[in-house]
Protein backbone atom coordinates (compact mmCIF):
# COMPACT_ATOMS: atom_id res chain seq x y z
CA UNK A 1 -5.87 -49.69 14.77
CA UNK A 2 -2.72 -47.97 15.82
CA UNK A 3 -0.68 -51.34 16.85
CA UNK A 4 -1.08 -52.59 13.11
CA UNK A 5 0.95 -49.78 12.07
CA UNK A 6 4.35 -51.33 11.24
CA UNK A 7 5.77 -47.93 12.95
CA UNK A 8 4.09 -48.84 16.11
CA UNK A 9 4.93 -52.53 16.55
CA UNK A 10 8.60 -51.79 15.99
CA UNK A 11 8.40 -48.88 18.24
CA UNK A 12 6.71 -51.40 21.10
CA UNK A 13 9.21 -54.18 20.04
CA UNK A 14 12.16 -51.90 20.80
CA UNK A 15 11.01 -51.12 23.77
CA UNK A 16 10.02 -54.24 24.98
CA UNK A 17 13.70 -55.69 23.87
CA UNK A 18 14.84 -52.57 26.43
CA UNK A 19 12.53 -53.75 28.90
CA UNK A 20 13.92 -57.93 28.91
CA UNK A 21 17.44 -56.49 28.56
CA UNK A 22 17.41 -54.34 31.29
CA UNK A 23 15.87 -57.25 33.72
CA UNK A 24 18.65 -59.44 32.60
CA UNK A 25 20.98 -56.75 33.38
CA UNK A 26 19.64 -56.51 36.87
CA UNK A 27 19.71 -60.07 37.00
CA UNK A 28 23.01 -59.98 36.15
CA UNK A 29 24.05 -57.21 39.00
CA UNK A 30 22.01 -59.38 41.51
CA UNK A 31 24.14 -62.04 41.07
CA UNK A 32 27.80 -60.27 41.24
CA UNK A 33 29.35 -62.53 44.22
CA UNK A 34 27.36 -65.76 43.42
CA UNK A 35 29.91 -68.43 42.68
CA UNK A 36 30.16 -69.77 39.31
CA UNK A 37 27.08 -67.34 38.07
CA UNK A 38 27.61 -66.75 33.77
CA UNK A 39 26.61 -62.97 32.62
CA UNK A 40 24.19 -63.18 30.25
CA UNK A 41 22.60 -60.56 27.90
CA UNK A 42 20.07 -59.96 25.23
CA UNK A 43 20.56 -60.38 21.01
CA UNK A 44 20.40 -57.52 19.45
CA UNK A 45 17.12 -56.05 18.53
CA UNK A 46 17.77 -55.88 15.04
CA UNK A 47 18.59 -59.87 15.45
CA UNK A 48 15.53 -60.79 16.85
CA UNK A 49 13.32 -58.14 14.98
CA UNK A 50 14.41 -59.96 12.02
CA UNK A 51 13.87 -63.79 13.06
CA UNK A 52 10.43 -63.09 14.06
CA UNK A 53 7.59 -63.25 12.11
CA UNK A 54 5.40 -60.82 13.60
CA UNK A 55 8.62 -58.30 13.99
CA UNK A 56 8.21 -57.80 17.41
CA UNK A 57 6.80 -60.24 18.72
CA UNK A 58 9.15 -61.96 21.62
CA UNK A 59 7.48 -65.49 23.49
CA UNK A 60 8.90 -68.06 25.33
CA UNK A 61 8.73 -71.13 23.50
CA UNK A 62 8.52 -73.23 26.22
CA UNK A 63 8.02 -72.62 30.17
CA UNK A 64 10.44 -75.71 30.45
CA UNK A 65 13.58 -74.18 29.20
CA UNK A 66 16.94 -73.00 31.38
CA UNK A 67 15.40 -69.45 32.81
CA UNK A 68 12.72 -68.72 29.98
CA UNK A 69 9.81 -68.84 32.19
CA UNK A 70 11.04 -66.33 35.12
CA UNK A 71 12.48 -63.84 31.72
CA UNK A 72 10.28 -64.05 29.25
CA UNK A 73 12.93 -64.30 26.73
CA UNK A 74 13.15 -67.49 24.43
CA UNK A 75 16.43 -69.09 25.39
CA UNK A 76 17.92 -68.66 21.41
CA UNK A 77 18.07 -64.77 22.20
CA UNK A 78 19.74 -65.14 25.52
CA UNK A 79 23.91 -65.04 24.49
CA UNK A 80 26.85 -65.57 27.51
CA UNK A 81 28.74 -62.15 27.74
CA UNK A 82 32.25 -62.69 27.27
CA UNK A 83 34.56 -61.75 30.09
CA UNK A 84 37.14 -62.84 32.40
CA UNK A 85 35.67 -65.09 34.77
CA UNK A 86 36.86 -64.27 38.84
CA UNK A 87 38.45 -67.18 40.80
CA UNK A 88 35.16 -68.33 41.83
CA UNK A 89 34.01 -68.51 38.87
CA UNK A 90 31.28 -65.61 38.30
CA UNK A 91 31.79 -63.55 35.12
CA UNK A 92 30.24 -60.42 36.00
CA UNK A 93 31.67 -57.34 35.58
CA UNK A 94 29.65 -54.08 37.58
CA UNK A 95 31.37 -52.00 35.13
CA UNK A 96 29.74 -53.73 32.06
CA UNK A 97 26.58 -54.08 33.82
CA UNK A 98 26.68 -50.22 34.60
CA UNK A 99 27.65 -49.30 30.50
CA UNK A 100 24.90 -51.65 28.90
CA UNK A 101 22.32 -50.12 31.51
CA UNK A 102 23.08 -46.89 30.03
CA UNK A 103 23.21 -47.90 26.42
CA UNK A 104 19.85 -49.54 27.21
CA UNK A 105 18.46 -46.52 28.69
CA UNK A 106 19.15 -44.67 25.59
CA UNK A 107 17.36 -47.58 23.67
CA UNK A 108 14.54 -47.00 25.26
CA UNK A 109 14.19 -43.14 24.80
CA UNK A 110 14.90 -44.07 21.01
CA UNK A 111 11.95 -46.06 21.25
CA UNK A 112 9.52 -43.41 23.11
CA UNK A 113 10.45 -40.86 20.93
CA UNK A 114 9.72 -43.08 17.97
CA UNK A 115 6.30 -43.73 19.10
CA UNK A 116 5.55 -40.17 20.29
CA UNK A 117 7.06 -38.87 16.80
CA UNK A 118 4.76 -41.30 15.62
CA UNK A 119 1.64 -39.96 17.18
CA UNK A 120 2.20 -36.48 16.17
CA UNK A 121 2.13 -37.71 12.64
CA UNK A 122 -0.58 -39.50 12.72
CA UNK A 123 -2.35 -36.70 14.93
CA UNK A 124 -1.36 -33.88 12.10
CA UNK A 125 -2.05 -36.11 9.51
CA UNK A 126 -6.11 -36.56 10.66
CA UNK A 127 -6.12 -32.76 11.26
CA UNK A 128 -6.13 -32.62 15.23
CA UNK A 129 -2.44 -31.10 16.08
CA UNK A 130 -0.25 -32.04 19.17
């Protein structure tokens, strides 16, 4: 009942954008000193809210492509971060890494507090309370 509230599903959605972004992050911190290694990150969520057509429904498209399988992410919604790249070619930056982490962290409280805000309403709306 509750997940086809269009409240809900965005609420999930935004977190599970959170969720992918902050394993690509981690991915992305992982792989500091490998040679050659490209950042990546996530679209934004309003991006890929908007070219779904469930809203927030994410899927790989196919376990074949570059890195979709082991993320979970279709490849369209994975973008290159920009950045100076180091002399053995890796472009990522720990300081970038450490900003979107927070900025992601921060999504996902938006997105908890959406859903329990949620709940409450739908909770004082049937009568019960918190």
């Amino acid at each position: 009942m509750f997940e086809n509230l269009d409240i809900m599903r965005m609420a999930h959605g935004l977190a599970r954008h959170a969720s992918d972004r902050q394993e690509i992050v981690a991915r992305n911190v992982a792989n500091a000193d490998t040679p050659g290694f490209r950042a990546r990150d996530l679209a934004s969520f309003q991006q890929i809210y908007s070219d779904s057509d469930q809203g927030a429904g994410m899927r790989t498209t196919r376990e074949g492509h570059l890195g979709a399988a082991d993320l979970g992410v279709p490849p369209a919604h994975l973008i290159e971060t920009p950045g100076e790249a180091s002399p053995n070619g890796n472009t990522v930056s720990i300081e970038t890494e450490i900003f979107k982490s927070a900025e992601i962290k921060s999504q996902h409280d938006r997105a908890t507090t959406i859903y329990k805000t949620s709940l409450d309403v739908l909770r004082t709306s049937l009568g019960r309370g918190r």
